[in-house]
Protein backbone atom coordinates (compact mmCIF):
# COMPACT_ATOMS: atom_id res chain seq x y z
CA UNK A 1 49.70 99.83 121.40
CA UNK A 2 50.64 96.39 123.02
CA UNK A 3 53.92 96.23 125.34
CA UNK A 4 56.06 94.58 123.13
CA UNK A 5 55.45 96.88 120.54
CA UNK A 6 56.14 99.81 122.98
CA UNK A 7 59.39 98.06 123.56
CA UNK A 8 60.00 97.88 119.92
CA UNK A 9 59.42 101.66 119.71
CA UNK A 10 61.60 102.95 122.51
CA UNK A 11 65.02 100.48 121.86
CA UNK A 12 64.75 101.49 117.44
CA UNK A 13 64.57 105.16 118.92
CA UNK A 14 67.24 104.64 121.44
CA UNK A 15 69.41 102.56 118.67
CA UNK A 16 68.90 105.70 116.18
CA UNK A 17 69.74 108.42 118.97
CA UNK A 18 72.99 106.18 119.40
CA UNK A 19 73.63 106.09 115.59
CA UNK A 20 72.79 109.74 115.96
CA UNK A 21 75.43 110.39 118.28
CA UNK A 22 78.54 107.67 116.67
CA UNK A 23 78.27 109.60 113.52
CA UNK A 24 78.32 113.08 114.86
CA UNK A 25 81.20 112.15 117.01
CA UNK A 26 83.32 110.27 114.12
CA UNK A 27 82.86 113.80 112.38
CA UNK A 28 84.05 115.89 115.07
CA UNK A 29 87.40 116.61 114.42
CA UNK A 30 88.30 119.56 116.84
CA UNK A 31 90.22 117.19 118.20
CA UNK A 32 91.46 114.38 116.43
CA UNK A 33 92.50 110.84 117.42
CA UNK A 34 95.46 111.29 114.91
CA UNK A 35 98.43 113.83 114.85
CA UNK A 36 97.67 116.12 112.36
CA UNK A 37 101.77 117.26 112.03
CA UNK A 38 101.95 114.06 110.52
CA UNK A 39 100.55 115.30 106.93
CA UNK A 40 101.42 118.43 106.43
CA UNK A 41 104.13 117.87 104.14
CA UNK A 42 106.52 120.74 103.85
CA UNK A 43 104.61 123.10 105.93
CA UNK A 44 105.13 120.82 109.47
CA UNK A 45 106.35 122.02 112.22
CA UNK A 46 110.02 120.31 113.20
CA UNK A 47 109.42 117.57 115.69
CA UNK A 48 112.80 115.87 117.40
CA UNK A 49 111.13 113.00 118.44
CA UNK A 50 109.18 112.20 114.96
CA UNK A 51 106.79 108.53 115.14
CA UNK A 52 108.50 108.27 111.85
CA UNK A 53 112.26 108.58 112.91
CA UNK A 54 111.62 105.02 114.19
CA UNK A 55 111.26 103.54 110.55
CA UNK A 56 114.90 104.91 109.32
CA UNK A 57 117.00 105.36 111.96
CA UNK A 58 118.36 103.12 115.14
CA UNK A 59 115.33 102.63 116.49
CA UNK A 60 115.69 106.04 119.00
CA UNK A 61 118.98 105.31 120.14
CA UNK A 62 120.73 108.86 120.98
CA UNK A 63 124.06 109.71 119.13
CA UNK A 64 126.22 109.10 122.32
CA UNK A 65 125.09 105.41 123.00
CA UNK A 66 125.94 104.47 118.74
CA UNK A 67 129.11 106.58 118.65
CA UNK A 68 132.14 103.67 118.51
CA UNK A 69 134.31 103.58 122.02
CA UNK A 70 137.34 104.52 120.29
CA UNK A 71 136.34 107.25 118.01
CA UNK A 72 135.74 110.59 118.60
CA UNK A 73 133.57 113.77 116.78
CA UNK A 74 136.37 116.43 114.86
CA UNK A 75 134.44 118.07 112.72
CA UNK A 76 130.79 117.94 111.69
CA UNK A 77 129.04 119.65 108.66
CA UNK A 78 125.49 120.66 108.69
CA UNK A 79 122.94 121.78 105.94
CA UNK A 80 119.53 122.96 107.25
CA UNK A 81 116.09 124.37 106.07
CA UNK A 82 115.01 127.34 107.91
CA UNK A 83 112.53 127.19 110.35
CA UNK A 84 109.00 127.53 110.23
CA UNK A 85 107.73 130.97 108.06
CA UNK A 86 104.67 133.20 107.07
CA UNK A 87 102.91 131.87 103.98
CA UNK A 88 103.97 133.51 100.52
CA UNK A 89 102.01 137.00 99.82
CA UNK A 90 99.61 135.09 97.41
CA UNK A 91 98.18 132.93 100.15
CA UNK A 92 98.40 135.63 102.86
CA UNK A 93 96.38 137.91 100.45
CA UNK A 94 93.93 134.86 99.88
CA UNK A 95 93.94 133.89 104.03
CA UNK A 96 92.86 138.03 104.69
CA UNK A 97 90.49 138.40 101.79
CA UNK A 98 88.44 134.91 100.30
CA UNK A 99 88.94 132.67 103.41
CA UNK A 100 86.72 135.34 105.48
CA UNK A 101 84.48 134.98 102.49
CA UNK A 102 84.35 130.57 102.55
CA UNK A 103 83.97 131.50 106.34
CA UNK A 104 80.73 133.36 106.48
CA UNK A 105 79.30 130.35 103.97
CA UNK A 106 80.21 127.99 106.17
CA UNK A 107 78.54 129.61 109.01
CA UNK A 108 75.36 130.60 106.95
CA UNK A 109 75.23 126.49 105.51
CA UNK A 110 74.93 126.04 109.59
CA UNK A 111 72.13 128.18 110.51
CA UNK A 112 68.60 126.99 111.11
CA UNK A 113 67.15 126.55 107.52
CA UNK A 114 69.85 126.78 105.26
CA UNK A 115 69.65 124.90 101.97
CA UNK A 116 71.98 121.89 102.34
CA UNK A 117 73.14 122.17 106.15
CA UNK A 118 76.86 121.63 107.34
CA UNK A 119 78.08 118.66 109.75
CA UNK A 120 80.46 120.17 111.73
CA UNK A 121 80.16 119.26 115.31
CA UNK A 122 79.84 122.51 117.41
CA UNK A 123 82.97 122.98 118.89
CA UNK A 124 83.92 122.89 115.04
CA UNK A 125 81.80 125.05 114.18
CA UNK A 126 82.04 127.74 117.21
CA UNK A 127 86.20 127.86 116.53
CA UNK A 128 85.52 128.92 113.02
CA UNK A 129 83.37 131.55 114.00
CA UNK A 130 85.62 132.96 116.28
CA UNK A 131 88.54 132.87 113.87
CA UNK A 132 90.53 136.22 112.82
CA UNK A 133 93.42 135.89 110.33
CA UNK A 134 97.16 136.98 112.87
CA UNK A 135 97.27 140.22 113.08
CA UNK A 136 100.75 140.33 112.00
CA UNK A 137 100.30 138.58 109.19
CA UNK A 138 100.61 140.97 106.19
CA UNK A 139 102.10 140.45 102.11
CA UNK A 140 104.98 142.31 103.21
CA UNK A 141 105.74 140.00 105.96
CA UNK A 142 105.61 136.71 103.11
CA UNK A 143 107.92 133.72 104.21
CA UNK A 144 109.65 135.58 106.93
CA UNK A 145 110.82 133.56 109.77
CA UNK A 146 108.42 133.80 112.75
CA UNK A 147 108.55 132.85 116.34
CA UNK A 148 108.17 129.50 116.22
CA UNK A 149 110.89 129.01 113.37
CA UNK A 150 113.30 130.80 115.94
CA UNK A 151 112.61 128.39 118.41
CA UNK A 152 113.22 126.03 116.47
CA UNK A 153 116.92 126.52 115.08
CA UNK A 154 117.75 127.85 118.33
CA UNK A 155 116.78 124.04 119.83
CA UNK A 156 118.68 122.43 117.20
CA UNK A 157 122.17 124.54 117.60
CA UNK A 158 121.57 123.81 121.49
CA UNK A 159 120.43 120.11 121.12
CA UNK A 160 124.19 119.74 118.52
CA UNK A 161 126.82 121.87 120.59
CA UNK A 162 124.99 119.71 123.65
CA UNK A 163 125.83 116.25 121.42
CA UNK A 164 129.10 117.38 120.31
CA UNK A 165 130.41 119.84 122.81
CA UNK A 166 134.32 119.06 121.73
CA UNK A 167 132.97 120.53 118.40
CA UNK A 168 130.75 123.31 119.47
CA UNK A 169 132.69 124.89 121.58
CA UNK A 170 130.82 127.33 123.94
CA UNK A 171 133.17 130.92 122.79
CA UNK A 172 132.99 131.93 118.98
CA UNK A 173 136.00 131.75 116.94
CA UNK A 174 135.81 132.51 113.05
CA UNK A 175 138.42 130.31 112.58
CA UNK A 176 136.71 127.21 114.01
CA UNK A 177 133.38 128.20 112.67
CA UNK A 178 132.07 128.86 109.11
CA UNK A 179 128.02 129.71 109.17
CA UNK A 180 126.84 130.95 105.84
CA UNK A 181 122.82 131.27 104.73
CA UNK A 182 120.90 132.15 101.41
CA UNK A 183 119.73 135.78 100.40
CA UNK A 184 116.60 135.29 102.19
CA UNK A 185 115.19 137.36 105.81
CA UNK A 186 114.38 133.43 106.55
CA UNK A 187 117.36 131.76 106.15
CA UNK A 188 119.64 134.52 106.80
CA UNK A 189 117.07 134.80 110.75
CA UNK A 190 117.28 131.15 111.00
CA UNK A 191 121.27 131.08 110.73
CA UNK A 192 121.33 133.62 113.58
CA UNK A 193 118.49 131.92 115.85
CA UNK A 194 121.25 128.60 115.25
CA UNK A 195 123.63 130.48 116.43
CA UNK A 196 121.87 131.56 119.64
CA UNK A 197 121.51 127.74 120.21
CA UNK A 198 124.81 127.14 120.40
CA UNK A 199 126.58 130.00 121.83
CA UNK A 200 123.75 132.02 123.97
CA UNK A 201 122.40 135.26 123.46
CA UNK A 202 125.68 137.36 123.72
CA UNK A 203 127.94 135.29 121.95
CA UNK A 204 126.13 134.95 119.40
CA UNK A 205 126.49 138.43 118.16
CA UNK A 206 129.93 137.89 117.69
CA UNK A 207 129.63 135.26 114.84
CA UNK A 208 130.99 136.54 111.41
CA UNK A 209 128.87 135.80 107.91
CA UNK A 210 129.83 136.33 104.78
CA UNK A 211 127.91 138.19 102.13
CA UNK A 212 125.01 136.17 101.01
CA UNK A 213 124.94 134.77 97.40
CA UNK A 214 121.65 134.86 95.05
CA UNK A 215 122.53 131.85 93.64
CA UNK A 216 124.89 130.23 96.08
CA UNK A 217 126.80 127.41 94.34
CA UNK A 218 126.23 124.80 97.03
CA UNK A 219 123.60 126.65 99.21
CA UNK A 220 120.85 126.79 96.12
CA UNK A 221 123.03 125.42 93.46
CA UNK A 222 119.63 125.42 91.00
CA UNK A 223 119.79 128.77 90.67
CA UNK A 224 122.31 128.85 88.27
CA UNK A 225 120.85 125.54 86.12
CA UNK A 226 118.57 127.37 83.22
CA UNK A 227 118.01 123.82 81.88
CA UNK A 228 116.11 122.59 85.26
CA UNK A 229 114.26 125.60 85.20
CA UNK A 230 113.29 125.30 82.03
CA UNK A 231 112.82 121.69 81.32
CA UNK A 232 111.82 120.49 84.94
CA UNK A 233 110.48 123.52 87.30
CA UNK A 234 108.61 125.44 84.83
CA UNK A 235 107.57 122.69 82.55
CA UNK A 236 103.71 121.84 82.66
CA UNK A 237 104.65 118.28 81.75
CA UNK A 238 106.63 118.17 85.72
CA UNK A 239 103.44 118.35 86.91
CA UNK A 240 101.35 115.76 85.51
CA UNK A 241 100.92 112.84 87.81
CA UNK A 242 99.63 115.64 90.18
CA UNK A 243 96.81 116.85 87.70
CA UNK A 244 96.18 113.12 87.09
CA UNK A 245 95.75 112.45 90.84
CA UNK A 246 93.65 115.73 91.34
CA UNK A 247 91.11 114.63 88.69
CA UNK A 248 91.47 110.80 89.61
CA UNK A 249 88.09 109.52 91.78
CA UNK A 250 89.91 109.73 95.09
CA UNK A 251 90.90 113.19 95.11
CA UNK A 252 86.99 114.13 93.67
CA UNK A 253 85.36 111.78 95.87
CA UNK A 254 87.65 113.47 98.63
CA UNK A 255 86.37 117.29 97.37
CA UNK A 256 83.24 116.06 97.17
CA UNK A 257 83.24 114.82 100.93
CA UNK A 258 84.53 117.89 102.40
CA UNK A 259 81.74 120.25 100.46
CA UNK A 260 79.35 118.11 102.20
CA UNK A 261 80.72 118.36 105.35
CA UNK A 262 80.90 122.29 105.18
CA UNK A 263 77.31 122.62 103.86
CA UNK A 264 77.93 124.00 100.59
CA UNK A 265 75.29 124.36 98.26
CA UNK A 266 77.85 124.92 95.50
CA UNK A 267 80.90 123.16 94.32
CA UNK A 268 83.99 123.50 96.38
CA UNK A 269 87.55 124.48 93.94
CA UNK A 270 90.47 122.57 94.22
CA UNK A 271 91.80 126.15 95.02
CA UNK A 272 89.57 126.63 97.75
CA UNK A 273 90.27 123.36 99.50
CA UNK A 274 94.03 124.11 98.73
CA UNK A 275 93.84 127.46 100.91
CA UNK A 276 91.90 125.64 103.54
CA UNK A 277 94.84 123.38 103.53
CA UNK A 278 97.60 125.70 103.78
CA UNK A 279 96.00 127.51 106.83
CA UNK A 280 95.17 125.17 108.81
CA UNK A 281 99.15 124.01 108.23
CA UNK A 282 101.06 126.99 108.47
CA UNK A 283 98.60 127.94 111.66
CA UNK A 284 99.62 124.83 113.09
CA UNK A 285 103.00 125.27 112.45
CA UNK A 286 102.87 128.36 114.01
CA UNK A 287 102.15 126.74 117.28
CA UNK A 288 102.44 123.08 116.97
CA UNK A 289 101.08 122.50 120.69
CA UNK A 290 97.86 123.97 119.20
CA UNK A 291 95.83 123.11 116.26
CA UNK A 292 94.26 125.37 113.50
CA UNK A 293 90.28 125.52 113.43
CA UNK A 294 90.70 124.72 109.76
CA UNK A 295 92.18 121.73 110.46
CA UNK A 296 88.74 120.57 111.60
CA UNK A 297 87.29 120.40 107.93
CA UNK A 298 89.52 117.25 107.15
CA UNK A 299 89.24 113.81 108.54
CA UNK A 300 92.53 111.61 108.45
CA UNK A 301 91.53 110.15 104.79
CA UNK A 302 91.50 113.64 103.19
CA UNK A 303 94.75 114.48 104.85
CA UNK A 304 96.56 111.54 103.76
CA UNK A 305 95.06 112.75 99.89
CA UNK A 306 96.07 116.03 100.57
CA UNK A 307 99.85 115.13 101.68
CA UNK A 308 100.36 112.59 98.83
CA UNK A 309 99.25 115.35 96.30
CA UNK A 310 101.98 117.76 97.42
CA UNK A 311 104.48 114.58 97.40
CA UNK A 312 103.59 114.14 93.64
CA UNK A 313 105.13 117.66 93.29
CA UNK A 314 108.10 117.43 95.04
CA UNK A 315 108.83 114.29 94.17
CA UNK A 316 109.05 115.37 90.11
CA UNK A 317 109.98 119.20 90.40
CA UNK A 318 112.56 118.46 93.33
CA UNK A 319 113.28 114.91 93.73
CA UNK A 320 113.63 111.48 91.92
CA UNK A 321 111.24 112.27 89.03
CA UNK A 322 114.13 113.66 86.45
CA UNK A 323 117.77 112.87 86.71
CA UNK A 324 119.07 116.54 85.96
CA UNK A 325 117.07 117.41 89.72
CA UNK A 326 119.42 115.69 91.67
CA UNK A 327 122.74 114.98 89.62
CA UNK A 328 123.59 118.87 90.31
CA UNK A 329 123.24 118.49 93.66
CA UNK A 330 126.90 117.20 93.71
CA UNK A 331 128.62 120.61 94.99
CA UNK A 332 127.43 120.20 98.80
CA UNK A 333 129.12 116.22 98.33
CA UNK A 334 132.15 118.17 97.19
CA UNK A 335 131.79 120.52 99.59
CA UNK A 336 131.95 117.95 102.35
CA UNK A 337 135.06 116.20 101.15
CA UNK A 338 137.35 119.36 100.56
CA UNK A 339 136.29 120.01 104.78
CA UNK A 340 136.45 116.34 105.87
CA UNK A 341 139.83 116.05 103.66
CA UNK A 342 141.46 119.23 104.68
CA UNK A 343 140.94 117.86 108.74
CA UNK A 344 142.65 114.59 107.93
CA UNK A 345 145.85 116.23 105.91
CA UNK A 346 145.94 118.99 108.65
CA UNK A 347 144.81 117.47 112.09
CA UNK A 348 145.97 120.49 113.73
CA UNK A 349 143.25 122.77 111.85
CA UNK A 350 141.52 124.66 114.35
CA UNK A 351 138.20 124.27 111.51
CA UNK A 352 135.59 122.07 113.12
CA UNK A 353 131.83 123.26 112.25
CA UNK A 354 130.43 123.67 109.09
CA UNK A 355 126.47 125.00 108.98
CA UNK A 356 124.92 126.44 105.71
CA UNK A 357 121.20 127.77 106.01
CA UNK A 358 119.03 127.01 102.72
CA UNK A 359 115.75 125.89 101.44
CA UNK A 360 113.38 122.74 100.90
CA UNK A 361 114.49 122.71 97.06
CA UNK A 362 118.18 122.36 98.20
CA UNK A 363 117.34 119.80 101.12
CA UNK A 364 115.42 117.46 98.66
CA UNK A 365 117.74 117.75 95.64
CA UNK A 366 120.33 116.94 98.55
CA UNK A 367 118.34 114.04 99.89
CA UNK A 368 117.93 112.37 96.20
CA UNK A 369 121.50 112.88 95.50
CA UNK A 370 122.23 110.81 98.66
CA UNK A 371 120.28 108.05 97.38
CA UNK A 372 117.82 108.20 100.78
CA UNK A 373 114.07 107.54 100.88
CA UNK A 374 114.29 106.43 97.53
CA UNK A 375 110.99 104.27 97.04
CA UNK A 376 111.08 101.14 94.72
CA UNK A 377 108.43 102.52 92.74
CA UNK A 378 108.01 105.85 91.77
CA UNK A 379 105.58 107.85 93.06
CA UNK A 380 102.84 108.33 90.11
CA UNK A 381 98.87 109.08 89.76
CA UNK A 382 97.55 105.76 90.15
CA UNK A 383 99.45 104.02 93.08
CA UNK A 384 98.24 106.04 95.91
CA UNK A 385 97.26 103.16 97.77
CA UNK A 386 100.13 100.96 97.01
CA UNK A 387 102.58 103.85 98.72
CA UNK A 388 100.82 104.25 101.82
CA UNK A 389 103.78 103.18 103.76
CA UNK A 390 106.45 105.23 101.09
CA UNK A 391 109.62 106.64 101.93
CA UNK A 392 108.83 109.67 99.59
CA UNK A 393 107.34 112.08 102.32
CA UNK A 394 107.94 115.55 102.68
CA UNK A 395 105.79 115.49 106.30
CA UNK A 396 109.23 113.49 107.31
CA UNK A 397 111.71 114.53 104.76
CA UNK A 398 110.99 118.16 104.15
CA UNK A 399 109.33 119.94 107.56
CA UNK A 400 110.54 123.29 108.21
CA UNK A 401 113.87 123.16 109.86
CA UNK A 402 114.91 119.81 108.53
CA UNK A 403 118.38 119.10 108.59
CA UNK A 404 121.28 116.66 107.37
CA UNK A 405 124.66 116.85 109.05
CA UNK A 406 127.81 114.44 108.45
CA UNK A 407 130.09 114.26 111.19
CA UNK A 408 134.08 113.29 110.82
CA UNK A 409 135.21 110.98 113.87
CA UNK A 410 138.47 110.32 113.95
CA UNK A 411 139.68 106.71 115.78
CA UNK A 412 142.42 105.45 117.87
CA UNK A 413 143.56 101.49 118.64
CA UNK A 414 146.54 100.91 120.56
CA UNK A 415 149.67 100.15 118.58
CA UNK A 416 147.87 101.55 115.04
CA UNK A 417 147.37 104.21 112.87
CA UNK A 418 144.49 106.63 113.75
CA UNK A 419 141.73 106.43 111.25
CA UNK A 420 138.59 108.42 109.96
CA UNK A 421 135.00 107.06 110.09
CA UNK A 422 132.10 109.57 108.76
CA UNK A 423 128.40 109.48 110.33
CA UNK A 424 125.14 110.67 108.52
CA UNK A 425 122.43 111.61 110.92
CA UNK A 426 119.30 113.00 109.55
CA UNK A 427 116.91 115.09 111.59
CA UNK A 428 119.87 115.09 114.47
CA UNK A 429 119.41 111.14 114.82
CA UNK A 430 121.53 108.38 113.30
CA UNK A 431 120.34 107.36 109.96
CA UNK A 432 121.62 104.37 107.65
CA UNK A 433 123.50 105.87 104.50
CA UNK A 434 124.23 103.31 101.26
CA UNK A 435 127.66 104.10 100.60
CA UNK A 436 128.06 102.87 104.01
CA UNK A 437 126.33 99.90 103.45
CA UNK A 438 123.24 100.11 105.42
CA UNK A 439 124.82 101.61 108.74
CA UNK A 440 124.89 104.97 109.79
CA UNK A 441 128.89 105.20 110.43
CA UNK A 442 131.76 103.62 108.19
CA UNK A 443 135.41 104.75 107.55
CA UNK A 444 135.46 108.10 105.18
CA UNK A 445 137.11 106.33 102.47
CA UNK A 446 133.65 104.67 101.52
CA UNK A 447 131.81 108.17 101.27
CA UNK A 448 135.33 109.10 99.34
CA UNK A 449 134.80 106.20 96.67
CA UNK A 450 130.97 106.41 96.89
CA UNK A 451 131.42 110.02 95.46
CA UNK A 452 134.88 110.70 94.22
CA UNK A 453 134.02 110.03 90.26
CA UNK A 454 131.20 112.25 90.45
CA UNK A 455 132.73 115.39 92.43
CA UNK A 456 135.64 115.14 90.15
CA UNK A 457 133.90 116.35 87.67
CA UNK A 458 130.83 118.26 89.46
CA UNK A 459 132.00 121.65 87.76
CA UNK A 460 132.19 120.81 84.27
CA UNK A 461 129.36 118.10 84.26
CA UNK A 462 126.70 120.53 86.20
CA UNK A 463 128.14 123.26 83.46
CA UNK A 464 127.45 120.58 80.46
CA UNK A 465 123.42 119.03 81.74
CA UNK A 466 122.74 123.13 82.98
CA UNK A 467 123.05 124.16 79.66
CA UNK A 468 119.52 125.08 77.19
């Protein structure tokens, strides 16, 4: 063989080993370039300093620096999803019982010989071996609050009564206080985790709750509307830009990718891929400094599919989709002005915190009602790729522990009247509202005109569109 050709040989074998080696590293996704919390919709983890606060609020400005001079904090009123949670029994069954099954496939597809052969990198492939589902993870633990959803509300009622120490003050007192949480272990643990937050360990034993409501009238206000339930959460039709977008070429192309990737030799079920999904989220929720071994299995592409498929179905069952979702969700607005009104008549109310403990279908119906992350376009099958940058996103919107609070500031000039302003701040940051014209503070009587027409009549005209 002449020199040059030698030459030839060596640099297309050295150019292959090199393609070789880009393509197994741009599949190894032990440990992505990207931040996974970022797409897992309602199952993330609650992150204070969120990439995406940056796109709706003042740019990370803290509360302090955007409060006015002249004003100052008198009462706030919070809302909150509870913290992070075991899966329902359904998926915990399915994470004990068929994921050990998909496992020992995917570690058969990888052995010497096997039909079709898997692409996981190694340290992929070693971290599935070694999984084991928690050991405390049971179906008669489903959707309790764990550790991490402890730490979580306990942060935020520190991170508040640290903002707005004038309003948290340090030693309970019933009458200054008013926590209240839905029928749930999660939201009921999540209330008292909250109150830990604020008041310490000790204190917080001393905080008083009343009894808890199955169908709270502002905490889960749905409850009691048979005519959502009927015509919008249990109606096949709800979900129908989702089944369009699961059988659309994307979302195959996307199942078909990830069966390669695992080595299947058979196809791989939408239901399977879901329960891939949901563990590798709720196991990174669990400890958000860590990262699932199922999270491995998807490259940024699938979970960008995977996150707008679940914002299809909030989006129709619990947001903008259908009018009736979010026109009953005009008790908490009420509930808000009766506080905020009651403080102005009587200044001298000793009242100041108001901090209800509830659920993602309260927080989004909440959300819509408000009028935020509102996307021009609705959020349908075929326009995927046109909302890449939406609003819509329940990774952002809807992560355990998310929460909404309006605070009442009352302000002082010299030689004038004091007045009210009201702030919105979403997430604990500052967050433009539109009744107050794209800021995040403006004087109470804009939220009061914004809203009065419609709490008016919130009893009779949630009693009227409720009915079947």
């Amino acid at each position: 063989m002449s020199t040059i050709k030698t030459e030839t040989a060596i640099a297309t074998v050295v150019v292959l080993i090199g393609i070789y080696f880009l393509l197994w590293k741009s599949t190894c996704h032990s440990e992505p370039s990207f931040p996974v919390v970022k797409y897992l919709a309602t199952k993330a983890p609650y992150v204070v300093h969120d990439h995406l606060l940056y796109n709706f609020t003042k740019k990370g400005r803290s509360v302090e620096e955007l409060i006015p001079k002249d004003c100052q904090a008198e009462q706030i009123w919070i809302v909150a999803r509870h913290g992070t949670r075991n899966p329902s029994d359904k998926v915990i069954t399915k994470m004990l019982e068929e994921l050990q099954e998909i496992q020992k496939e995917i570690i058969a597809a990888h052995e010497p010989g096997a039909v079709v052969g898997g692409q996981l990198c190694e340290p992929e492939l070693s971290a599935i071996k070694m999984w084991q589902p928690d050991l405390d993870l049971e179906p008669a633990n489903e959707k309790w609050l764990v550790q991490q959803g402890e730490v979580e509300l306990e942060g935020i009622g520190a991170r508040f009564q640290k903002t707005f120490p004038n309003i948290f003050q340090k030693d309970y007192d019933s009458r200054v206080y008013n926590f209240k949480y839905t029928k749930t272990q999660r939201a009921e643990a999540s209330a008292k985790h909250f109150a830990r937050g604020v008041f310490g360990y000790e204190e917080a034993k001393k905080v008083q709750y009343p009894p808890a409501l199955d169908a709270d009238p502002v905490l889960r206000f749905y409850k009691a509307c048979p005519k959502w339930k009927h015509s919008v959460d249990k109606n096949p039709e709800t979900y129908a830009e989702q089944r369009k977008f699961e059988s659309s070429s994307i979302f195959q192309t996307m199942l078909e990718r990830i069966q390669t990737r695992l080595g299947l030799s058979r196809p791989l079920t939408l239901a399977e891929v879901e329960l891939l999904h949901q563990t590798c989220s709720f196991e990174t929720a669990w400890t958000p400094d860590g990262l699932s071994p199922w999270c491995a299995i998807f490259d940024e592409d699938d979970f960008e599919i995977l996150e707008y498929r679940q914002d299809l179905e909030y989006y129709w069952v619990d947001g903008y989709g259908h009018e009736l979702t979010y026109k009953q969700a005009c008790a908490p607005i009420g509930d808000i002005l009766d506080k905020f009104n009651m403080k102005v008549t009587n200044p001298q109310s000793p009242h100041k915190v108001t901090a209800y403990f509830t659920h993602s279908g309260t927080i989004l119906k909440f959300i819509s009602h408000l009028g935020l992350f509102n996307d021009t376009e609705p959020l349908t099958s075929d326009n995927f790729l046109q909302h890449k940058s939406r609003k819509w996103r329940t990774s952002f919107i809807d992560k355990f522990a998310t929460n909404i609070a309006f605070v009442l500031f009352r302000c002082s000039k010299p030689n004038s009247e004091p007045s009210y302003q009201i702030g919105a701040l979403f997430q604990e940051h500052p967050i433009n509202i539109p009744f107050c014209n794209g800021n995040w503070i403006c004087p109470l009587e804009n939220f009061q005109t914004y809203f009065q027409s419609t709490v008016n009549t919130c009893t009779e005209d949630v009693a009227n569109m409720c009915k079947l």
